[in-house]
PDB file of N, CA and C in Angstrom:
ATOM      1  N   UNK A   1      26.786  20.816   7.607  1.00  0.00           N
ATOM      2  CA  UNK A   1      25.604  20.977   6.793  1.00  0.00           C
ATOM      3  C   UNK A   1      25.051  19.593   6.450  1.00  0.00           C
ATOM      4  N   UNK A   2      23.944  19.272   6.627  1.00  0.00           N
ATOM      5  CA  UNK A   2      23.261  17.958   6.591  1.00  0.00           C
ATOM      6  C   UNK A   2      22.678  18.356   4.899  1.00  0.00           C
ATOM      7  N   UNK A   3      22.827  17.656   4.121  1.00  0.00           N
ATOM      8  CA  UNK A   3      21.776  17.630   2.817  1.00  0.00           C
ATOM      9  C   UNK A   3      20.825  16.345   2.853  1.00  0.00           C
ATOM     10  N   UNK A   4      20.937  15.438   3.339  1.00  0.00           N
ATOM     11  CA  UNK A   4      20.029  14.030   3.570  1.00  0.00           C
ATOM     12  C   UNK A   4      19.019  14.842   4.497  1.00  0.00           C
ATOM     13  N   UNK A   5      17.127  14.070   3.978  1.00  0.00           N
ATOM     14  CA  UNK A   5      16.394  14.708   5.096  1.00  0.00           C
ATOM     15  C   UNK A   5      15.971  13.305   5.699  1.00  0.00           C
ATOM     16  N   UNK A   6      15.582  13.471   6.918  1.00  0.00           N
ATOM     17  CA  UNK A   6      14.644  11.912   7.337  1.00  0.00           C
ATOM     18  C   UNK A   6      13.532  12.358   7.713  1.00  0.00           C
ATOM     19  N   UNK A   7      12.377  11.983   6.780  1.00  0.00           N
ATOM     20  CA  UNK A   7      11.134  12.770   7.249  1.00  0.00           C
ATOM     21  C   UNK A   7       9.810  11.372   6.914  1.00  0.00           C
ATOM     22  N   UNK A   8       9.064  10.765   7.133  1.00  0.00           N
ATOM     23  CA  UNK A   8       8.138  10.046   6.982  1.00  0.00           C
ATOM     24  C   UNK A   8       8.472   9.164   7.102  1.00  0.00           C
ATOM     25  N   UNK A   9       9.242   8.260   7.529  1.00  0.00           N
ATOM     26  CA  UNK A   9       9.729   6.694   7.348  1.00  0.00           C
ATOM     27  C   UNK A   9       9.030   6.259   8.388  1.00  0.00           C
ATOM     28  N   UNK A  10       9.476   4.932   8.334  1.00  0.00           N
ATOM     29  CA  UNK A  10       8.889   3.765   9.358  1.00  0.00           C
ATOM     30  C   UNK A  10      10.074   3.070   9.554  1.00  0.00           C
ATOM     31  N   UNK A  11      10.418   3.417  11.488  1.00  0.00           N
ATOM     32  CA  UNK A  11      11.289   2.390  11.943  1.00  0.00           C
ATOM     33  C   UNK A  11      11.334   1.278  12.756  1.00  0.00           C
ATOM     34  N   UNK A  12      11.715   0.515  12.799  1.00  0.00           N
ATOM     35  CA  UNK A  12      10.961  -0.551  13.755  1.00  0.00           C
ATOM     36  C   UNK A  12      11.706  -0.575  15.010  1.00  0.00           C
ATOM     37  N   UNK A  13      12.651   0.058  15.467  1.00  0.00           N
ATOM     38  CA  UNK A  13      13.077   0.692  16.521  1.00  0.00           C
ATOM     39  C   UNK A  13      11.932   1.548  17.248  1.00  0.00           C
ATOM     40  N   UNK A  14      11.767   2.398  16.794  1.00  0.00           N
ATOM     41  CA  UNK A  14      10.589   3.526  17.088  1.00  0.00           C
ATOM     42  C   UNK A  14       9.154   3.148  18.173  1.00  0.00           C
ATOM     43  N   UNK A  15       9.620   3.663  19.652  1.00  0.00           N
ATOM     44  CA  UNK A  15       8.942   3.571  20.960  1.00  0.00           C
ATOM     45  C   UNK A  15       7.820   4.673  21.310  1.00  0.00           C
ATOM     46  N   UNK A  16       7.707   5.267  19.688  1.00  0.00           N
ATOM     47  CA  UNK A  16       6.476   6.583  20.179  1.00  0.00           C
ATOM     48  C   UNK A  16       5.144   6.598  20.479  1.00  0.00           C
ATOM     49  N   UNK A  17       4.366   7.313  20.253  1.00  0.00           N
ATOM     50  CA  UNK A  17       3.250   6.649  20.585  1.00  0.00           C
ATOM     51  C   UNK A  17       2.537   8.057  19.482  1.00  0.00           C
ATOM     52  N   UNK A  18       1.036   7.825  19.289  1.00  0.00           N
ATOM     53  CA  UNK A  18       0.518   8.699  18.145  1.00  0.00           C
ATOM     54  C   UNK A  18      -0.918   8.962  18.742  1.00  0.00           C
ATOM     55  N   UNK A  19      -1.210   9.751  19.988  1.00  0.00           N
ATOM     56  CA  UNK A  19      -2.508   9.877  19.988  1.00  0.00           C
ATOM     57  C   UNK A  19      -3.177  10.734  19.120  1.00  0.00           C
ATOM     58  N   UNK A  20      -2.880  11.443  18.313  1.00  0.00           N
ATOM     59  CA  UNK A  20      -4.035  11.973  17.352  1.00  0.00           C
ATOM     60  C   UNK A  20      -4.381  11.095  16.023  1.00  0.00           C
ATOM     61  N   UNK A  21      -3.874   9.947  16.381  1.00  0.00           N
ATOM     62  CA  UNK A  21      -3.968   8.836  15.377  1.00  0.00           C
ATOM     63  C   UNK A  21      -4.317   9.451  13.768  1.00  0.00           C
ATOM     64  N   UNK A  22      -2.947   9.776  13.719  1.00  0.00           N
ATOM     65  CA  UNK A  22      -2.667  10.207  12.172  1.00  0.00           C
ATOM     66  C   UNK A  22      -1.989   9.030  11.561  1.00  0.00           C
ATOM     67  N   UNK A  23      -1.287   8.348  11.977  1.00  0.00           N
ATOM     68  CA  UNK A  23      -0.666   7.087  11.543  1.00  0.00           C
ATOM     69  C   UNK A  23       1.124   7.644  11.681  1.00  0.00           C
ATOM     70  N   UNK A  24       1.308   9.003  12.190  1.00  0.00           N
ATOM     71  CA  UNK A  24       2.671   9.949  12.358  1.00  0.00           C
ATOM     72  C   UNK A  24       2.895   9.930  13.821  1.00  0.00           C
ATOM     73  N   UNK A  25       3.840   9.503  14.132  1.00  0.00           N
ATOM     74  CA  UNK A  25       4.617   9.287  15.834  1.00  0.00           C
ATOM     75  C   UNK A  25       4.183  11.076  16.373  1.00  0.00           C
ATOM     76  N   UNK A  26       4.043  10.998  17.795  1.00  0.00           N
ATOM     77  CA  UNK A  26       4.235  12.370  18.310  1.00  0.00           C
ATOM     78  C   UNK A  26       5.600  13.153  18.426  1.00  0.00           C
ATOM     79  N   UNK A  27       6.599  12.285  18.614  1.00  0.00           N
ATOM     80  CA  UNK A  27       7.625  12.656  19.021  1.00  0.00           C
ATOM     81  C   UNK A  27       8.733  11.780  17.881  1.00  0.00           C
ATOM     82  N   UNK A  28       9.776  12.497  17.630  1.00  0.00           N
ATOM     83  CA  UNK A  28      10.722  12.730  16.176  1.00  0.00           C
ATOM     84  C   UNK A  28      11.722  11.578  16.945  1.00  0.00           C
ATOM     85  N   UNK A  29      11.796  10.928  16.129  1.00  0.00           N
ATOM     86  CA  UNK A  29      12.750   9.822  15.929  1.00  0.00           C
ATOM     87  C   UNK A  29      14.267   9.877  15.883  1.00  0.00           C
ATOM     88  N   UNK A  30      15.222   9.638  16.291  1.00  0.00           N
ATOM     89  CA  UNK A  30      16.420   9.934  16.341  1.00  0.00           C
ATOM     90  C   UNK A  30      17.265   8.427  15.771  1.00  0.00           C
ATOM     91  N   UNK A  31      17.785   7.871  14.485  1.00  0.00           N
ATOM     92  CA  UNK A  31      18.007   6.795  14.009  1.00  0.00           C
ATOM     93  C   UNK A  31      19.516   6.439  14.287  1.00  0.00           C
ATOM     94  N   UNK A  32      20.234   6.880  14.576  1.00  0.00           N
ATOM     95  CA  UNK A  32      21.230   7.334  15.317  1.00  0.00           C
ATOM     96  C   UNK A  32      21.647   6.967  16.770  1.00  0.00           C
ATOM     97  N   UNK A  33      22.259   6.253  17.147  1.00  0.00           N
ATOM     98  CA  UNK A  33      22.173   5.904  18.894  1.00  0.00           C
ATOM     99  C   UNK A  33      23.740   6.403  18.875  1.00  0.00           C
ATOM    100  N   UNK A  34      23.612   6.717  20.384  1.00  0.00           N
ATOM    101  CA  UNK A  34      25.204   6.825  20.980  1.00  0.00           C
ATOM    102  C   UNK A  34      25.734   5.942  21.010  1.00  0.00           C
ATOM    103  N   UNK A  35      25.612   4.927  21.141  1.00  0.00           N
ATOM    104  CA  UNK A  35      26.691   3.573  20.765  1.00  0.00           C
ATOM    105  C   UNK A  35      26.923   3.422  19.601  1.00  0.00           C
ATOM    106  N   UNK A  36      26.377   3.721  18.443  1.00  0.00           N
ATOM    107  CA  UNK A  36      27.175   3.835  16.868  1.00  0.00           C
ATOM    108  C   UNK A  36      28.041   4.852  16.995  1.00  0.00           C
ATOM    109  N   UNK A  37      27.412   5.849  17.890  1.00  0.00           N
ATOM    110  CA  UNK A  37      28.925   6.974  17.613  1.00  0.00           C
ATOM    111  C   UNK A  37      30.172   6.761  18.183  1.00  0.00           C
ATOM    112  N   UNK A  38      29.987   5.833  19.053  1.00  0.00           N
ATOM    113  CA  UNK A  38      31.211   5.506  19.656  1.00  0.00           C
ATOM    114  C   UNK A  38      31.495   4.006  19.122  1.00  0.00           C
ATOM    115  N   UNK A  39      31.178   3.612  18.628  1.00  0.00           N
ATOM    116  CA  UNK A  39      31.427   2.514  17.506  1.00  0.00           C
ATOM    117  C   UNK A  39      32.463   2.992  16.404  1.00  0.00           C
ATOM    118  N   UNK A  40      31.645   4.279  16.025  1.00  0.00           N
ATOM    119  CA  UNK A  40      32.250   4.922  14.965  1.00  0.00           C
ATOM    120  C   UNK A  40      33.383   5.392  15.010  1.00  0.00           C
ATOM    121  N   UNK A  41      34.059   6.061  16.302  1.00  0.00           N
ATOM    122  CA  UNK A  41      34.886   6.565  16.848  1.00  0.00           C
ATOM    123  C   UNK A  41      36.043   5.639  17.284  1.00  0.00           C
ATOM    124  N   UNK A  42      35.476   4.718  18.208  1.00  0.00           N
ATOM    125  CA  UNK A  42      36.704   3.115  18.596  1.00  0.00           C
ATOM    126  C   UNK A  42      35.800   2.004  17.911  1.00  0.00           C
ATOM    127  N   UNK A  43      36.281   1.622  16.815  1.00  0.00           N
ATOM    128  CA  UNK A  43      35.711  -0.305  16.582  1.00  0.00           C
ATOM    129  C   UNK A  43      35.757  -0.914  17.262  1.00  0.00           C
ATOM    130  N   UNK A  44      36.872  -0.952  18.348  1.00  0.00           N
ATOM    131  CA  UNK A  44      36.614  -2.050  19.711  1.00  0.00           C
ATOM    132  C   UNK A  44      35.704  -2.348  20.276  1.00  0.00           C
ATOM    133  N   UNK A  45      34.926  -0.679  20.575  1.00  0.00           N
ATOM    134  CA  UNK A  45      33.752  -0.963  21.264  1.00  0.00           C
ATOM    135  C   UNK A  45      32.976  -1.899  20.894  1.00  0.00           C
ATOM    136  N   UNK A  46      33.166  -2.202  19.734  1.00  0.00           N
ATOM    137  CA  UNK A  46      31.823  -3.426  19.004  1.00  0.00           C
ATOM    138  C   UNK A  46      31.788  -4.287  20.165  1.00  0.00           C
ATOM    139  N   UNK A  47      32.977  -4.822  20.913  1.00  0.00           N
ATOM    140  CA  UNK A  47      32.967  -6.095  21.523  1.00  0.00           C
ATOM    141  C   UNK A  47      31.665  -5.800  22.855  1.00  0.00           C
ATOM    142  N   UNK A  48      31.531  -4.430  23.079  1.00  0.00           N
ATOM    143  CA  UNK A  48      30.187  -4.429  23.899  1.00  0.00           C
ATOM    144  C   UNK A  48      29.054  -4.827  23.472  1.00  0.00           C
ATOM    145  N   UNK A  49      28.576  -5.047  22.276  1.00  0.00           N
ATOM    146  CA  UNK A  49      26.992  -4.631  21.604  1.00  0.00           C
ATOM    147  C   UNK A  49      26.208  -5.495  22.420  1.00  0.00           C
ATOM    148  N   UNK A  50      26.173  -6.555  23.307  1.00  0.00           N
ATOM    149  CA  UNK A  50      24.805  -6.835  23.870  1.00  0.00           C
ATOM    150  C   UNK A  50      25.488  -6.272  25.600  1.00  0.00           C
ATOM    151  N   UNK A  51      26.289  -5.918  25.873  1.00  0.00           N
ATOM    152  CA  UNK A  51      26.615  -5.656  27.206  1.00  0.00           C
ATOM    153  C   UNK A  51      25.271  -4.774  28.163  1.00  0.00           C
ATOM    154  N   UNK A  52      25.715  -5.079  29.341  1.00  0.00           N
ATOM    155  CA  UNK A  52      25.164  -3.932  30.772  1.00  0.00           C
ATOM    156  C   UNK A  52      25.496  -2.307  30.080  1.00  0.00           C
ATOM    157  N   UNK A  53      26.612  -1.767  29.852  1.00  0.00           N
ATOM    158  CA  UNK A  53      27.124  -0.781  29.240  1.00  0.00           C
ATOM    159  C   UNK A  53      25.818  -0.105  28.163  1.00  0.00           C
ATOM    160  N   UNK A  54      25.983  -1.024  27.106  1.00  0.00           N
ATOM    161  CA  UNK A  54      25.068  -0.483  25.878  1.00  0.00           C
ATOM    162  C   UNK A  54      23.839  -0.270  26.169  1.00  0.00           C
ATOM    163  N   UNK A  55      23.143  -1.212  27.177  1.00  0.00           N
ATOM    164  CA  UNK A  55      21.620  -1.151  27.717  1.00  0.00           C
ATOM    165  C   UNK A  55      21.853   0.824  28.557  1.00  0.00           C
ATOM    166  N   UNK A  56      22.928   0.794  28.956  1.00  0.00           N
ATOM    167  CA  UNK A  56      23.411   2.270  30.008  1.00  0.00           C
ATOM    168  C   UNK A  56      22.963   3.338  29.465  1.00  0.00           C
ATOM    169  N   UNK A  57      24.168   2.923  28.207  1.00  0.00           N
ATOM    170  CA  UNK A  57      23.996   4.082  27.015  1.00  0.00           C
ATOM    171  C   UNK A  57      22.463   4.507  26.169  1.00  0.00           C
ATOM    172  N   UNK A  58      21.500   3.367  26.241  1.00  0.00           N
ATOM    173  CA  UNK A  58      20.378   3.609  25.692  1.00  0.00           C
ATOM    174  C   UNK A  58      19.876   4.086  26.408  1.00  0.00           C
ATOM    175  N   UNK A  59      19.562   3.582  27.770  1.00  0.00           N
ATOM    176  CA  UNK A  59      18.848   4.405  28.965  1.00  0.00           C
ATOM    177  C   UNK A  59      19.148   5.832  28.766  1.00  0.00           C
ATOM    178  N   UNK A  60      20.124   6.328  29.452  1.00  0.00           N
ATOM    179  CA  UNK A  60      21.445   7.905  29.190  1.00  0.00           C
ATOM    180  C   UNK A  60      20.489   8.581  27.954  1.00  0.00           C
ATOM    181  N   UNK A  61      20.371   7.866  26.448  1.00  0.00           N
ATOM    182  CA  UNK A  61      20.254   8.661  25.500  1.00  0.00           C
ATOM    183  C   UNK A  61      18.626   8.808  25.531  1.00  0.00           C
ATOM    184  N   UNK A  62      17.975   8.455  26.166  1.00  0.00           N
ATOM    185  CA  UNK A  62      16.250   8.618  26.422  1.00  0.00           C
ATOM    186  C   UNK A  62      16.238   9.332  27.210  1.00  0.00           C
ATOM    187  N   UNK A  63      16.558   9.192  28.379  1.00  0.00           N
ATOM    188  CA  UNK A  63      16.739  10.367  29.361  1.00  0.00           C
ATOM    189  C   UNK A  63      17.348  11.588  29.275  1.00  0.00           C
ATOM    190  N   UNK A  64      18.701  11.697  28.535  1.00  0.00           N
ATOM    191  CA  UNK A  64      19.058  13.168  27.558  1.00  0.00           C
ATOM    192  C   UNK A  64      19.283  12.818  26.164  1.00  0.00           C
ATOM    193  N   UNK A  65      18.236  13.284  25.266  1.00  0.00           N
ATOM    194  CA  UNK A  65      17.918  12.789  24.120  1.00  0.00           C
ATOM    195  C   UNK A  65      19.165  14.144  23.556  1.00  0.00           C
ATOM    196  N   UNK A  66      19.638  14.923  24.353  1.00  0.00           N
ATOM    197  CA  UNK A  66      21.109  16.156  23.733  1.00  0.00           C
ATOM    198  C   UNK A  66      22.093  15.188  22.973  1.00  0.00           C
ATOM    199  N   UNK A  67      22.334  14.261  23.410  1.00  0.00           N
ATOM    200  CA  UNK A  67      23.750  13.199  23.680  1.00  0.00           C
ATOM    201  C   UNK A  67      23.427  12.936  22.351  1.00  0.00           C
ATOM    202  N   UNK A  68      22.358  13.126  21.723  1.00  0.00           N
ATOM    203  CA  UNK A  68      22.944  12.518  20.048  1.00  0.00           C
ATOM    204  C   UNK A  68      22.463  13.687  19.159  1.00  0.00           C
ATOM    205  N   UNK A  69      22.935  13.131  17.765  1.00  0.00           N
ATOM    206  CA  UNK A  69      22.885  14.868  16.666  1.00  0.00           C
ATOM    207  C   UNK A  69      21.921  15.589  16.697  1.00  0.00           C
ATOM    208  N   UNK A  70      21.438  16.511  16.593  1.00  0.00           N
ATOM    209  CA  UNK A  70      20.117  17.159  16.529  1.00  0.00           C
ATOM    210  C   UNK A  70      19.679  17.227  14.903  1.00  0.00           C
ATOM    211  N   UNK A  71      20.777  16.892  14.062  1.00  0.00           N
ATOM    212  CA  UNK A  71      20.543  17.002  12.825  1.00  0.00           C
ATOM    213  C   UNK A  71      20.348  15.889  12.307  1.00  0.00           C
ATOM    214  N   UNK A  72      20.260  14.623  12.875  1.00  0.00           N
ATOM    215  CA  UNK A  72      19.480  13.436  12.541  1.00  0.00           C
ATOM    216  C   UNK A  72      18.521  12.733  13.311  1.00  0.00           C
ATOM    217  N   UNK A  73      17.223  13.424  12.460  1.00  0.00           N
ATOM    218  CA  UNK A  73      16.350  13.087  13.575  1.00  0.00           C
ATOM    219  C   UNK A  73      15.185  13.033  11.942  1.00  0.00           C
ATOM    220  N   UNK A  74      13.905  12.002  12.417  1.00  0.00           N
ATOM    221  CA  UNK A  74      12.964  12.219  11.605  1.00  0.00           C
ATOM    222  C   UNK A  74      11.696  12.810  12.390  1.00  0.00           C
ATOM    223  N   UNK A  75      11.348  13.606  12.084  1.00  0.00           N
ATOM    224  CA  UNK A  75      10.565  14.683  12.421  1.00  0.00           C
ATOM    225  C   UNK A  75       8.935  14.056  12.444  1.00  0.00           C
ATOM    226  N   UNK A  76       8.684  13.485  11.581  1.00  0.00           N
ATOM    227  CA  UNK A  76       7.655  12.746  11.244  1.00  0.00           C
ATOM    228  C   UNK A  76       7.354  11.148  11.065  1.00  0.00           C
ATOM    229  N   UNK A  77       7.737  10.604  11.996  1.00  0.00           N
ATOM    230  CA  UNK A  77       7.922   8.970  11.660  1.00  0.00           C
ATOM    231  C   UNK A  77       6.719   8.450  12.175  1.00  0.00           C
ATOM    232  N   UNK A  78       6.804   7.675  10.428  1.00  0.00           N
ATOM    233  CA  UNK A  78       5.542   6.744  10.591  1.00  0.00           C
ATOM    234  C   UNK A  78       5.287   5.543  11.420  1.00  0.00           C
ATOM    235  N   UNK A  79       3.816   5.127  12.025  1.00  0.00           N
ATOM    236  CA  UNK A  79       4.070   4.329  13.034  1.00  0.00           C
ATOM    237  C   UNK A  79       3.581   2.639  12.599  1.00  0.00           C
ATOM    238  N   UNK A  80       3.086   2.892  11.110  1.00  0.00           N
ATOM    239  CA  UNK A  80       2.969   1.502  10.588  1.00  0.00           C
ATOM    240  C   UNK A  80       3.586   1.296   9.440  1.00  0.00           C
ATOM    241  N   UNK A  81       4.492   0.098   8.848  1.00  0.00           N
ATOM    242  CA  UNK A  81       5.384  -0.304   7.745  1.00  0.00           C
ATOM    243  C   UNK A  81       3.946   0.095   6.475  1.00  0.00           C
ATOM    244  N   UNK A  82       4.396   0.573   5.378  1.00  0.00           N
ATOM    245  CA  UNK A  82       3.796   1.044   4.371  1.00  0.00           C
ATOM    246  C   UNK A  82       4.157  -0.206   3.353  1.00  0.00           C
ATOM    247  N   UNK A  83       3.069  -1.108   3.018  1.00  0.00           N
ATOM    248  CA  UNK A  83       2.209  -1.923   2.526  1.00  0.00           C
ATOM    249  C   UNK A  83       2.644  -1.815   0.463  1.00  0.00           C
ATOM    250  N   UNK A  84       3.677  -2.199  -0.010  1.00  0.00           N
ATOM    251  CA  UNK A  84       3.601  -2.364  -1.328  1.00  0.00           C
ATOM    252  C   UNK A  84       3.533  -3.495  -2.578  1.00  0.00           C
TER     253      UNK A  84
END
């Protein structure tokens, strides 16, 4: 059961694109990569973080966006940093 929501933010990760220029991504954000989960899982792995491997794993998780939670995702991400 997830109780945290991720809904409106601005990430600077975030590769979407917004043609109905609402200032809201088309497509839901996933903040979450498969290499934290397996970070999370073995600490060793850290010793990859700029490797051939991790670039793999990012490719892999764009191409099957399944491979990470479905329950962390922002649904609505904003596509410019909000100004305070």
């Amino acid at each position: 059961m997830m109780l945290n929501k991720f809904s409106n933010n601005y990430w600077d990760k975030y590769e979407g694109y917004d043609l109905d220029r609402n200032g809201i991504g088309d497509i839901p954000y996933h903040p979450v990569s498969l290499y934290s989960m397996v970070v999370e899982q073995n600490p060793n792995s850290l010793l990859l973080l700029r490797s051939f491997m991790v670039s793999l794993l990012d490719k892999a998780e764009k191409a099957i966006p399944s491979l990470t939670p479905e329950h962390l995702v922002d649904e609505k991400p904003l596509m410019r940093r909000i100004k305070i």
